[in-house]
N, C-alpha and C. Protein backbone atom coordinates (compact mmCIF):
# COMPACT_ATOMS: atom_id res chain seq x y z
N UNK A 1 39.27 -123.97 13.70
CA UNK A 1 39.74 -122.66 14.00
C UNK A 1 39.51 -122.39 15.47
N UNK A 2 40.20 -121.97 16.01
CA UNK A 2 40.60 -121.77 17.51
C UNK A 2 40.88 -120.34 17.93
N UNK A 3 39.70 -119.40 18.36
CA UNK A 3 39.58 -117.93 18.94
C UNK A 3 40.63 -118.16 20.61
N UNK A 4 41.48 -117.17 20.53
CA UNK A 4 41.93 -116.93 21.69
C UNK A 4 42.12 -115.59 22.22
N UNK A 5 41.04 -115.34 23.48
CA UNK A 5 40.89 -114.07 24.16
C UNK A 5 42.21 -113.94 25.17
N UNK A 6 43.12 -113.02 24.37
CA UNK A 6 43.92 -112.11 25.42
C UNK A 6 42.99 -110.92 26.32
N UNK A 7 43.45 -110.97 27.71
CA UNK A 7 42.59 -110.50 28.47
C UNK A 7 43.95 -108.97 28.63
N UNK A 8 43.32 -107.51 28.80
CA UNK A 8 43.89 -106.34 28.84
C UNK A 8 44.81 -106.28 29.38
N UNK A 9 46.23 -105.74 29.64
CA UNK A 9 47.04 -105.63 30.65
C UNK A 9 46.53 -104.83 31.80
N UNK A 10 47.21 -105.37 33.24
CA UNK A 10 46.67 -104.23 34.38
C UNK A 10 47.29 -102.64 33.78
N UNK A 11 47.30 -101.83 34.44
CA UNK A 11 48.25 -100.75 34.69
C UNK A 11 49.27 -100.59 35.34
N UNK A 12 49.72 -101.72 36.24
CA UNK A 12 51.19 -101.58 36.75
C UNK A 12 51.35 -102.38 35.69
N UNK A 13 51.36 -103.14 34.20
CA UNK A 13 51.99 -103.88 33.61
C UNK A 13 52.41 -102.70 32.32
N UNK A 14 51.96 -101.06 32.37
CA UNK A 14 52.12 -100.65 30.92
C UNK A 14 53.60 -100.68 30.86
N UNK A 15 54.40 -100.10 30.12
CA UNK A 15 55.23 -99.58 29.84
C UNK A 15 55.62 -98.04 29.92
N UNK A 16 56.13 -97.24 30.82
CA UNK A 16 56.02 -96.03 30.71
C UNK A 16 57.17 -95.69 29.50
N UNK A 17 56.72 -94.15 29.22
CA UNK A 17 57.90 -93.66 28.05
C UNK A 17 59.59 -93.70 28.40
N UNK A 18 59.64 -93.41 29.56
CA UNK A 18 60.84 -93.79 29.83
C UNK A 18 61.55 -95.17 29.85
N UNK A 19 60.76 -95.61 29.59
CA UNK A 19 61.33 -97.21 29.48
C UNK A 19 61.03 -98.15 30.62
N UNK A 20 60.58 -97.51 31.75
CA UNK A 20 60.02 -98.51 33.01
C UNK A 20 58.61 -98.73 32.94
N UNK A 21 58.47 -99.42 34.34
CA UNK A 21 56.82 -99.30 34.67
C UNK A 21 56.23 -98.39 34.85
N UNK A 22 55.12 -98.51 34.85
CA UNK A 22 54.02 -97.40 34.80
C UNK A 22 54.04 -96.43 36.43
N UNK A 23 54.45 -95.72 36.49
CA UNK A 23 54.47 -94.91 37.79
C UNK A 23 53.92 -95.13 38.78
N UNK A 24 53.44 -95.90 39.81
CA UNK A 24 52.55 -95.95 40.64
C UNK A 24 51.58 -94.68 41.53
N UNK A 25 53.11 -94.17 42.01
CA UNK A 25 53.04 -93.34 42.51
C UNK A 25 52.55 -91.47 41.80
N UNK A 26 52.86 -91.81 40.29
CA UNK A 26 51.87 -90.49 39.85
C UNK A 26 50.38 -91.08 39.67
N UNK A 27 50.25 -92.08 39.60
CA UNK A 27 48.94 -92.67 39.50
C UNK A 27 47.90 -92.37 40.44
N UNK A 28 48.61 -92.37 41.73
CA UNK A 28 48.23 -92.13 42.92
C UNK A 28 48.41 -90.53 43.29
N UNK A 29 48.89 -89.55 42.84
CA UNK A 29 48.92 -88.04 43.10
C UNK A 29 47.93 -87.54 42.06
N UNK A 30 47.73 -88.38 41.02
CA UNK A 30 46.56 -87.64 39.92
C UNK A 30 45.66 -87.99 40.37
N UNK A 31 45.19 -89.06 40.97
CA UNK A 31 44.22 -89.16 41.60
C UNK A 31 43.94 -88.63 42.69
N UNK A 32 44.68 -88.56 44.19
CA UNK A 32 44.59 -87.57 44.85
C UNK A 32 44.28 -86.41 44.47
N UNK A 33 45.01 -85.37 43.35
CA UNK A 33 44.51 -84.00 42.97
C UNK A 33 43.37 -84.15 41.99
N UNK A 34 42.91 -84.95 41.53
CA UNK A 34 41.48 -84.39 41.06
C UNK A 34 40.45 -84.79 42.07
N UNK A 35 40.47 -85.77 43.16
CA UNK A 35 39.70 -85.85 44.32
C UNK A 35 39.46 -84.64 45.16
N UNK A 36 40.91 -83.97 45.26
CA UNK A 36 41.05 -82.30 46.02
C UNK A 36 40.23 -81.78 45.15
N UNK A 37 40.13 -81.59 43.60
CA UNK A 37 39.76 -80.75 42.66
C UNK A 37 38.38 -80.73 42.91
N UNK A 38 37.85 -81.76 42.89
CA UNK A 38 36.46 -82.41 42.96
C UNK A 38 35.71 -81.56 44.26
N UNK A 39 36.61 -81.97 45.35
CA UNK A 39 36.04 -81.56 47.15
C UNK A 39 36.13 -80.21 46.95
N UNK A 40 36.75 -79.69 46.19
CA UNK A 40 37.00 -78.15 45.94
C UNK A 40 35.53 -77.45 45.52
N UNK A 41 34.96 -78.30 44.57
CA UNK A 41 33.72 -77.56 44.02
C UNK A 41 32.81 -77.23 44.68
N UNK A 42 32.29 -77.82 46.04
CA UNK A 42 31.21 -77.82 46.72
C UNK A 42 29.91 -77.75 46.36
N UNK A 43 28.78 -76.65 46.66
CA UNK A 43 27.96 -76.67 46.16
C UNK A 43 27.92 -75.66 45.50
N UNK A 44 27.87 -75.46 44.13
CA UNK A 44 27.48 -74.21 43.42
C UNK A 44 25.73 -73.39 43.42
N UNK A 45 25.67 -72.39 43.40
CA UNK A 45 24.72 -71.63 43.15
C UNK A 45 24.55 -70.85 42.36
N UNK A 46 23.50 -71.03 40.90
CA UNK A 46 22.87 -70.41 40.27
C UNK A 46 23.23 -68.60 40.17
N UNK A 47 23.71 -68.12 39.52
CA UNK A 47 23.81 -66.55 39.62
C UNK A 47 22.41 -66.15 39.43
N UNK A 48 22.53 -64.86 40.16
CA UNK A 48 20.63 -64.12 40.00
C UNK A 48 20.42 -63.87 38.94
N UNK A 49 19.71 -63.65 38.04
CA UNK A 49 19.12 -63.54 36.05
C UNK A 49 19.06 -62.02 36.22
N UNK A 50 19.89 -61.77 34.98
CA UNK A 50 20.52 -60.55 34.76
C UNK A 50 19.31 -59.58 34.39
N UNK A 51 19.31 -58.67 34.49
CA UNK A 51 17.75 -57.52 34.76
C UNK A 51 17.51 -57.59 33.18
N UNK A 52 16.49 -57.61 33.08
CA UNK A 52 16.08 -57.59 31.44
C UNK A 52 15.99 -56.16 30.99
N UNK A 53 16.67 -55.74 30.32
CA UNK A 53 16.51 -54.47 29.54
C UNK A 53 16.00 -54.11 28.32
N UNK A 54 15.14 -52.65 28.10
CA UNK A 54 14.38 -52.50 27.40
C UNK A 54 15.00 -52.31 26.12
N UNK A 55 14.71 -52.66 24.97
CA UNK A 55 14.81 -52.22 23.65
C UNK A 55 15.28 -51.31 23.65
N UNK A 56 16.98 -50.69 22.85
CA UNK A 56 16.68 -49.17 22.63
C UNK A 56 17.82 -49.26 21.40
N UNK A 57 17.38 -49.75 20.27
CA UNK A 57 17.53 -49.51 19.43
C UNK A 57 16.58 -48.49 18.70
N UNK A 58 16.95 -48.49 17.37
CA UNK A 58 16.30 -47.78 16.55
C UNK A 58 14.40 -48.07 16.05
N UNK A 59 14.57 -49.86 15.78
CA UNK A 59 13.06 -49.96 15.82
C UNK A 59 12.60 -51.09 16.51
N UNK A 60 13.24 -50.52 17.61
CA UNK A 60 12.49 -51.76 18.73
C UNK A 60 11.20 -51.71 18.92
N UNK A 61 10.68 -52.37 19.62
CA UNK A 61 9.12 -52.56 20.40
C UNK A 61 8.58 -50.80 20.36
N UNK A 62 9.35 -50.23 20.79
CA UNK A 62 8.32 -48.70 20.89
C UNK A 62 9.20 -47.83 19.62
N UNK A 63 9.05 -48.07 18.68
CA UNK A 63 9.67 -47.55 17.57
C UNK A 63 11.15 -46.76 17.78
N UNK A 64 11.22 -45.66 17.12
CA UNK A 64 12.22 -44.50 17.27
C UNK A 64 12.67 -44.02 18.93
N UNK A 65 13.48 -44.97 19.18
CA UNK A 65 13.89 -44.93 20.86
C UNK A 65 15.39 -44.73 20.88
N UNK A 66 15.98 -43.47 21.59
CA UNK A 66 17.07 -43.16 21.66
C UNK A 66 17.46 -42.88 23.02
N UNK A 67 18.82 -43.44 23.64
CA UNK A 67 19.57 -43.16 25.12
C UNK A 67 18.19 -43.04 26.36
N UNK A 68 16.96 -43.70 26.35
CA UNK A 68 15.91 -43.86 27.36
C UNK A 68 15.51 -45.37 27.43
N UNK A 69 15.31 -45.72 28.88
CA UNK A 69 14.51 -46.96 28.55
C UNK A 69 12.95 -46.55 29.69
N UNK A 70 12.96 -45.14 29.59
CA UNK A 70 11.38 -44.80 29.95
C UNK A 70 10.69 -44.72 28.98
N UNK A 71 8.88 -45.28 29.24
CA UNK A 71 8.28 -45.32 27.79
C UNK A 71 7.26 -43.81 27.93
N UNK A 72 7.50 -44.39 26.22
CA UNK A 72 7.30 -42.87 25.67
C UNK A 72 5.62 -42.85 25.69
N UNK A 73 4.75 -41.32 26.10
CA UNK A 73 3.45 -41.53 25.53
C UNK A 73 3.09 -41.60 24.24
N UNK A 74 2.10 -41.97 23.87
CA UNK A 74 1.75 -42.56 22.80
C UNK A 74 0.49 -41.57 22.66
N UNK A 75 0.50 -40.32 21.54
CA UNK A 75 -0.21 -39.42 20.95
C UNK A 75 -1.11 -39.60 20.01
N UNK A 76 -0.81 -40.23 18.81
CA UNK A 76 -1.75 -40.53 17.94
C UNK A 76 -2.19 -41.43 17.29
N UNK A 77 -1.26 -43.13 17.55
CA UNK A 77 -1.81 -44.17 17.20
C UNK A 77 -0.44 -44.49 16.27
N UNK A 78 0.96 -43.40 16.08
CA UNK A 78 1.81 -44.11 15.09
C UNK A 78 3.27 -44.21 15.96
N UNK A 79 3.95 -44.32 14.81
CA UNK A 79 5.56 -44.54 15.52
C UNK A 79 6.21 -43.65 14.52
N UNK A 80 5.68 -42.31 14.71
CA UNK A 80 6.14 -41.49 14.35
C UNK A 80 6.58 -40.44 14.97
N UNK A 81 7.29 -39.19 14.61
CA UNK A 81 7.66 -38.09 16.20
C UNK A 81 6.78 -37.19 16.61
N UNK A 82 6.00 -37.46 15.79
CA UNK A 82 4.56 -36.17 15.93
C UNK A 82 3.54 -37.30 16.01
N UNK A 83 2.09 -36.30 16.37
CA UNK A 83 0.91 -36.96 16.78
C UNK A 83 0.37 -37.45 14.92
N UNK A 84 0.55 -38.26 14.82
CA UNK A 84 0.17 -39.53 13.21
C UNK A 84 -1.13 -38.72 12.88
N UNK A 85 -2.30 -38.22 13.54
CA UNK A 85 -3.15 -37.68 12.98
C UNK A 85 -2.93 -36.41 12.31
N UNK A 86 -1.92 -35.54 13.18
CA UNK A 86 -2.02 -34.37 12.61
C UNK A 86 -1.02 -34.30 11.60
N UNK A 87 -0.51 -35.33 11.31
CA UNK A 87 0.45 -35.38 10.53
C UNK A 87 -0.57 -35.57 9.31
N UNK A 88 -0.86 -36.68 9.10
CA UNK A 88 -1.95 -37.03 7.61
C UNK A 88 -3.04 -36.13 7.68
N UNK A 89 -3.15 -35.39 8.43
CA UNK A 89 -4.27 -34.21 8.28
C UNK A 89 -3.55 -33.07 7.61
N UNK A 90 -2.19 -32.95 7.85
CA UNK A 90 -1.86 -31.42 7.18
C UNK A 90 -1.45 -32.04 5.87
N UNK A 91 -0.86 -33.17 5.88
CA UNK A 91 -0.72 -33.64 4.63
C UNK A 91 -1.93 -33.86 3.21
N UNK A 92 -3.15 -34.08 3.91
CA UNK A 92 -4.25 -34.17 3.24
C UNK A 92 -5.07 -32.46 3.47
N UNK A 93 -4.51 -31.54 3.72
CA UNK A 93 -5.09 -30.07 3.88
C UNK A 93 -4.43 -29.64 2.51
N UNK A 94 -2.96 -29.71 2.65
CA UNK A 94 -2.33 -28.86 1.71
C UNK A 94 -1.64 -30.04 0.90
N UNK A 95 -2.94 -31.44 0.31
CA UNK A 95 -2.30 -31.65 -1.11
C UNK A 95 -2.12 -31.14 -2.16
N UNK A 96 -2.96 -30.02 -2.25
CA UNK A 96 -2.83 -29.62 -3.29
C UNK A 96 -1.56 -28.56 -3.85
N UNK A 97 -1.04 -28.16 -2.66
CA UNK A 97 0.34 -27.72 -2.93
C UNK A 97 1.54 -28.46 -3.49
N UNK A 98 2.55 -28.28 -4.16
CA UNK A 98 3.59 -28.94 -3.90
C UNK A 98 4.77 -29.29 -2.85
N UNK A 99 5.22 -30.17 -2.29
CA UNK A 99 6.05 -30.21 -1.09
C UNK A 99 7.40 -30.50 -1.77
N UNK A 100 7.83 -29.52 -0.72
CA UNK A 100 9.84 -29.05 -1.22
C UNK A 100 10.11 -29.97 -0.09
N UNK A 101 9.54 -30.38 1.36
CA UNK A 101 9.99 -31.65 1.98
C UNK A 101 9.45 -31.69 3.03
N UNK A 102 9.95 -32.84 3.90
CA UNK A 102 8.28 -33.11 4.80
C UNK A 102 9.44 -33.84 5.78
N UNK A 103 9.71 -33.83 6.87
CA UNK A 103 9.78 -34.59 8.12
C UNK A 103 9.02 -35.29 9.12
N UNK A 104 8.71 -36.39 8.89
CA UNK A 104 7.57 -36.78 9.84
C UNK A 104 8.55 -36.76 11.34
N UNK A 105 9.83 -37.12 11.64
CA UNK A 105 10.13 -36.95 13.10
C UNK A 105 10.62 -35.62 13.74
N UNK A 106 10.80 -34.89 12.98
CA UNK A 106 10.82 -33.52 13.11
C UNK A 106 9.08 -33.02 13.09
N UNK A 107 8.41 -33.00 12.30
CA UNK A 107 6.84 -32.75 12.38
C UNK A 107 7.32 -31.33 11.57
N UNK A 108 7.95 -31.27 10.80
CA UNK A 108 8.12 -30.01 9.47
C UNK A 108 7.76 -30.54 8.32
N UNK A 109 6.78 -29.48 7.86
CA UNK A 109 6.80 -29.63 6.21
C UNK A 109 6.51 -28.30 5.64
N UNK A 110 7.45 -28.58 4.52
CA UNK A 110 7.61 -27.08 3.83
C UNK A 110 7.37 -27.93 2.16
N UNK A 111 6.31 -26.54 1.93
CA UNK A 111 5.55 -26.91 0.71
C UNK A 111 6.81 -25.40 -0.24
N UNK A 112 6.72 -26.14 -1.78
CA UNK A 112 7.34 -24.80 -3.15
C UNK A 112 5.96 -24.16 -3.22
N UNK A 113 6.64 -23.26 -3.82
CA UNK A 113 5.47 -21.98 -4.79
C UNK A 113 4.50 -22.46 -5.17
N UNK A 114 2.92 -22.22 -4.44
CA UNK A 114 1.97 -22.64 -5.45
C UNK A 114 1.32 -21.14 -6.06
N UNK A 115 1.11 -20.91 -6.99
CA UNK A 115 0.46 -19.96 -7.63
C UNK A 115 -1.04 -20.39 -7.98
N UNK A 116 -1.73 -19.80 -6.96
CA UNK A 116 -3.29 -20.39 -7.74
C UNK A 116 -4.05 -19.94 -8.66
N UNK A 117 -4.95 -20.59 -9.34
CA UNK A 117 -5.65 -20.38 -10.74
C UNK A 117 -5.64 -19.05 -11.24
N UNK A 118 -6.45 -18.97 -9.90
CA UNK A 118 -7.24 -17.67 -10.17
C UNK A 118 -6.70 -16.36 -10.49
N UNK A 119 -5.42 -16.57 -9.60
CA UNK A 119 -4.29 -15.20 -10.61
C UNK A 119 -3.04 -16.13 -10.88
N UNK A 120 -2.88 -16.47 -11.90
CA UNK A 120 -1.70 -17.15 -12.54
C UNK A 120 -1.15 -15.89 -12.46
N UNK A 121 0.40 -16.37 -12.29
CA UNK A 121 1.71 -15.37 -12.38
C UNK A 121 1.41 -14.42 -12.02
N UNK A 122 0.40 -13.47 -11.07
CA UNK A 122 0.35 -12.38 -10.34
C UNK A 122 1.02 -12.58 -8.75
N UNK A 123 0.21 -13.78 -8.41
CA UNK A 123 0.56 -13.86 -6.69
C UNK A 123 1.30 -15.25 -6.71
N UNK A 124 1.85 -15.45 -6.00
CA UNK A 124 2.14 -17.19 -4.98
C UNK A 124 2.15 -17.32 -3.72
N UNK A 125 2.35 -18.79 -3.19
CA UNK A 125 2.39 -18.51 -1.92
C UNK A 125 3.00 -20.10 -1.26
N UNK A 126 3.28 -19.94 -0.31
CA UNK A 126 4.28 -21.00 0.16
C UNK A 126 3.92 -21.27 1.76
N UNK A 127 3.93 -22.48 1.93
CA UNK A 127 3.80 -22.89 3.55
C UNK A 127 4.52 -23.57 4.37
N UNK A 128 4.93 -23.36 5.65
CA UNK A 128 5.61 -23.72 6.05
C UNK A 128 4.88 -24.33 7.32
N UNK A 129 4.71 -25.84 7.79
CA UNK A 129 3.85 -26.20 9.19
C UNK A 129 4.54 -27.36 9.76
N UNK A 130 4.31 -26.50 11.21
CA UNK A 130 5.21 -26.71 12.04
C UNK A 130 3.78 -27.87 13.30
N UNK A 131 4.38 -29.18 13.33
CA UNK A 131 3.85 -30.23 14.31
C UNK A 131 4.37 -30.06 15.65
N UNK A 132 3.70 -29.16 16.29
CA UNK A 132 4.51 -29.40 17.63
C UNK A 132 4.30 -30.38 18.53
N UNK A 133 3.58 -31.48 18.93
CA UNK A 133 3.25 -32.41 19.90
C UNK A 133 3.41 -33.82 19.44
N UNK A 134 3.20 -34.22 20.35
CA UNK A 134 2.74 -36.27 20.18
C UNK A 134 1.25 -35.98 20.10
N UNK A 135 0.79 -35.02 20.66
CA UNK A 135 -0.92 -35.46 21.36
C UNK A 135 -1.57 -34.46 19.98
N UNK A 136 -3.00 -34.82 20.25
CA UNK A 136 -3.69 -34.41 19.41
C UNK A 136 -4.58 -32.63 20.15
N UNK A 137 -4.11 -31.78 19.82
CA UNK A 137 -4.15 -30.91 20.92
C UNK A 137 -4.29 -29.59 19.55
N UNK A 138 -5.14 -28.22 20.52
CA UNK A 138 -5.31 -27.14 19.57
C UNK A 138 -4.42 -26.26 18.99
N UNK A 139 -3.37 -26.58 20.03
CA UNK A 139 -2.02 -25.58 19.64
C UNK A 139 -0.74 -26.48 19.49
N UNK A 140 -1.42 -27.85 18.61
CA UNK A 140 -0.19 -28.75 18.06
C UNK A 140 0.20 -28.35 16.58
N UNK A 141 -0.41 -27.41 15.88
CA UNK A 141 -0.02 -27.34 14.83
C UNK A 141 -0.21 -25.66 14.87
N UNK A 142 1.11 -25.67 14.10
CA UNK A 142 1.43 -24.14 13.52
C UNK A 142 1.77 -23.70 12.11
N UNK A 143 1.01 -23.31 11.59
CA UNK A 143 1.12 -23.24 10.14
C UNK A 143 1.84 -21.27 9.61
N UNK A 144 2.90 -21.19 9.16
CA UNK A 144 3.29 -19.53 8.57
C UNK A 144 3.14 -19.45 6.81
N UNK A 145 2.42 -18.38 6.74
CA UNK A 145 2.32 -18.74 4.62
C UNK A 145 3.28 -17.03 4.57
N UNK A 146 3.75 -17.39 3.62
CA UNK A 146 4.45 -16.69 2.75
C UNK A 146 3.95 -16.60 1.39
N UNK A 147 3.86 -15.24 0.96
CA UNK A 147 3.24 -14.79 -0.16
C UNK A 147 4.33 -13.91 -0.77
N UNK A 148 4.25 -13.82 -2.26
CA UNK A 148 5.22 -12.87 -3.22
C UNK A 148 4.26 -12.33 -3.97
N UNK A 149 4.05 -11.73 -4.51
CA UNK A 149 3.97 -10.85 -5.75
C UNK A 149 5.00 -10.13 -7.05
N UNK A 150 3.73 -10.38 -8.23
CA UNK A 150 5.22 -10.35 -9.26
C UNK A 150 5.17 -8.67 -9.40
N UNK A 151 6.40 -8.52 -9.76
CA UNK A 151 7.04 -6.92 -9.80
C UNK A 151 7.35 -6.95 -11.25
N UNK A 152 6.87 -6.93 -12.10
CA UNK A 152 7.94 -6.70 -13.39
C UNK A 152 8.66 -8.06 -13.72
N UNK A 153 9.68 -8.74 -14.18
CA UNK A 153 10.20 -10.34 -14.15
C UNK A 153 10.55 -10.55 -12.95
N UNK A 154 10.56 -9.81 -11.28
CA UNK A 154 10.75 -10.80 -10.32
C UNK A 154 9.92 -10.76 -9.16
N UNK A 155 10.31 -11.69 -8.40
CA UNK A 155 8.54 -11.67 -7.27
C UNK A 155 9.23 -10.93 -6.06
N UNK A 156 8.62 -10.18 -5.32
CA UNK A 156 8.61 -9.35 -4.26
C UNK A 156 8.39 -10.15 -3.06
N UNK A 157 8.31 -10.18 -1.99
CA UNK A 157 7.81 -10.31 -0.80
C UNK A 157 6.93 -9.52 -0.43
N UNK A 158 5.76 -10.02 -0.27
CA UNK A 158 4.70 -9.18 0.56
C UNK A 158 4.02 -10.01 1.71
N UNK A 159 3.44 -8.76 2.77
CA UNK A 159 2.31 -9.30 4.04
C UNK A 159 1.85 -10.41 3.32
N UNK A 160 1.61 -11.87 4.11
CA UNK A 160 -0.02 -12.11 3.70
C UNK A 160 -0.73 -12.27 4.90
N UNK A 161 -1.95 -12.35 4.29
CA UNK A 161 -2.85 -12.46 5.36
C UNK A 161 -2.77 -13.62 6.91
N UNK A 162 -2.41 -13.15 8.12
CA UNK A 162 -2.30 -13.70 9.44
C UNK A 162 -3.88 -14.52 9.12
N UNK A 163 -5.03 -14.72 8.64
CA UNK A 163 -6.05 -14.98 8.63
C UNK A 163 -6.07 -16.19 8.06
N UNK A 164 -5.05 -16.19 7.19
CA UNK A 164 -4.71 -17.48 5.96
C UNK A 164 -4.28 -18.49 6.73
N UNK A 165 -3.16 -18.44 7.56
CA UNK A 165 -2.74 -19.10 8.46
C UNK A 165 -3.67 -19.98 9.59
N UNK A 166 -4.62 -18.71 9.99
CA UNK A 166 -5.05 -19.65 11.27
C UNK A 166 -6.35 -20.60 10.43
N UNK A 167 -6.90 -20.47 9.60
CA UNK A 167 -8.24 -21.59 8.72
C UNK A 167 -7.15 -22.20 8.39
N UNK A 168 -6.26 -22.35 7.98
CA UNK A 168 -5.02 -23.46 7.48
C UNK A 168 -5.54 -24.29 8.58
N UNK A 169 -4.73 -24.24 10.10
CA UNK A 169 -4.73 -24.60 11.24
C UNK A 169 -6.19 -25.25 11.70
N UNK A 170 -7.35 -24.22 11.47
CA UNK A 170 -8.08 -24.88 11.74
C UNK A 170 -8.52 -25.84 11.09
N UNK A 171 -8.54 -25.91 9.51
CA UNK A 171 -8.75 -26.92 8.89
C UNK A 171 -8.07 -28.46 8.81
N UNK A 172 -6.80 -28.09 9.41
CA UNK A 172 -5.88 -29.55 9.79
C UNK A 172 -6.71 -30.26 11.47
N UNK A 173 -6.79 -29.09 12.04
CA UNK A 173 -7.71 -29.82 13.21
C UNK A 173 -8.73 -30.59 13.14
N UNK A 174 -10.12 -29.36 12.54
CA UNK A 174 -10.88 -30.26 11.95
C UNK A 174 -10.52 -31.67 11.31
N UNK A 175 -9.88 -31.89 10.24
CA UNK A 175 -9.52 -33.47 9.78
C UNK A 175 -8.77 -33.54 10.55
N UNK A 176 -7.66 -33.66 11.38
CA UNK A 176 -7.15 -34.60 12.35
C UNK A 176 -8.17 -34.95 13.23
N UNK A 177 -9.49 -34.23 13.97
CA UNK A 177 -10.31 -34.42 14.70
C UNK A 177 -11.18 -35.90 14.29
N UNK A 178 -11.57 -35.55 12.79
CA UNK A 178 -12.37 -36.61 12.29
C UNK A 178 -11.64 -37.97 11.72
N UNK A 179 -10.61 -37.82 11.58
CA UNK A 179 -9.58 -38.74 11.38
C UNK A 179 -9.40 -39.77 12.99
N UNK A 180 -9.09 -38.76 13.89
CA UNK A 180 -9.44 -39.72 15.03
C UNK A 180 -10.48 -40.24 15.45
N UNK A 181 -11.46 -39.69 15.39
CA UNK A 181 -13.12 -40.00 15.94
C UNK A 181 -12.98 -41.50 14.79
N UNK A 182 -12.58 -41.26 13.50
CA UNK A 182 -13.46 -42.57 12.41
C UNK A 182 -12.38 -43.54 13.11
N UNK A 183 -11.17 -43.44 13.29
CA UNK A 183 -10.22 -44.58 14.00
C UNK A 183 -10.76 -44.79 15.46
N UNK A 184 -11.19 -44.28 16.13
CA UNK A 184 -11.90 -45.01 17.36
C UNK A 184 -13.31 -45.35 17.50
N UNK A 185 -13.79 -45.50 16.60
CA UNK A 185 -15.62 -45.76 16.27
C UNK A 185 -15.57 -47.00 16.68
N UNK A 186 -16.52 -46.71 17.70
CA UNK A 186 -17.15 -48.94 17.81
C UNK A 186 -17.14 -49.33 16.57
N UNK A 187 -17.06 -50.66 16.54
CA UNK A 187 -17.35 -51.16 14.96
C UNK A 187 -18.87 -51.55 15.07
């Protein structure tokens, strides 16, 4: 058995589609224009790195971030819209009420009718507290109570006591106070 190596044709030997030889002369202009193409590039340079921008979605790196990429102070330790202490402080003041609804990024919570023990179906009373800050501060919380009295089968509106209100207030301070102190204790 006898191997015989045919060696490649040149390129002036192809056949072009038209039926002749292989063009010489486009051979020689494609090469010329990608040589131009080539000398064309020179030296390129790196573009400058595009400015890094801050998070501003919904729960990026600094939580609840809307149309700012200035950072926000940081009041009570959460990523919430109010100061996180005084929030679980009014929440733990007036558990014992019932809550008609609670906004932690608003810093509203409005408690239903509680009627206490001690006069069933004579009195009720209802609260409404208002978080005003990030920070943990004396005039971050505002608490208004609303009281009724029963009239016969329906409840009235009456005064209540401005007095009720401010021990509300102070009592959310107090526990927001100690709520912060036990979260920053040396260990």
């Amino acid at each position: 058995m006898t191997l015989v190596f045919q060696s490649r044709p040149s390129i002036g030997s192809l056949p072009m589609v038209r039926g002749g030889r292989f063009d010489r002369v486009w051979v020689r202009g494609a090469s010329l224009a990608a040589a131009l193409a080539l000398s064309a590039c020179g030296v390129i340079e790196p573009a400058p790195p595009a400015p890094q921008r801050q998070a501003q979605g919904l729960f990026g790196p600094d939580g609840l971030v809307l149309f700012t990429n200035e950072e926000r102070p940081r009041g009570g330790g959460g990523e919430i819209g109010v100061n996180a202490f005084l929030w679980r402080a009014t929440l733990d003041t007036i558990s014992f009420m019932p809550l008609s609804s609670a906004d932690p990024f608003g810093g509203v919570i409005i408690t239903d009718w509680y009627a206490p023990p001690t006069t069933p179906g004579a009195e009720r009373f209802k609260l409404n507290v208002l978080i005003k800050d990030q920070r943990l501060r004396s005039d971050g919380v505002k608490v208004t109570v609303f009281r009724q009295e029963r009239a016969g089968a329906e409840w009235r509106d009456v005064a209540a006591n401005t007095a009720t209100g401010t021990e509300l207030e102070n009592a959310i301070l107090t526990r927001a106070r100690q709520m912060w102190l036990d979260a920053n204790a040396a260990p």
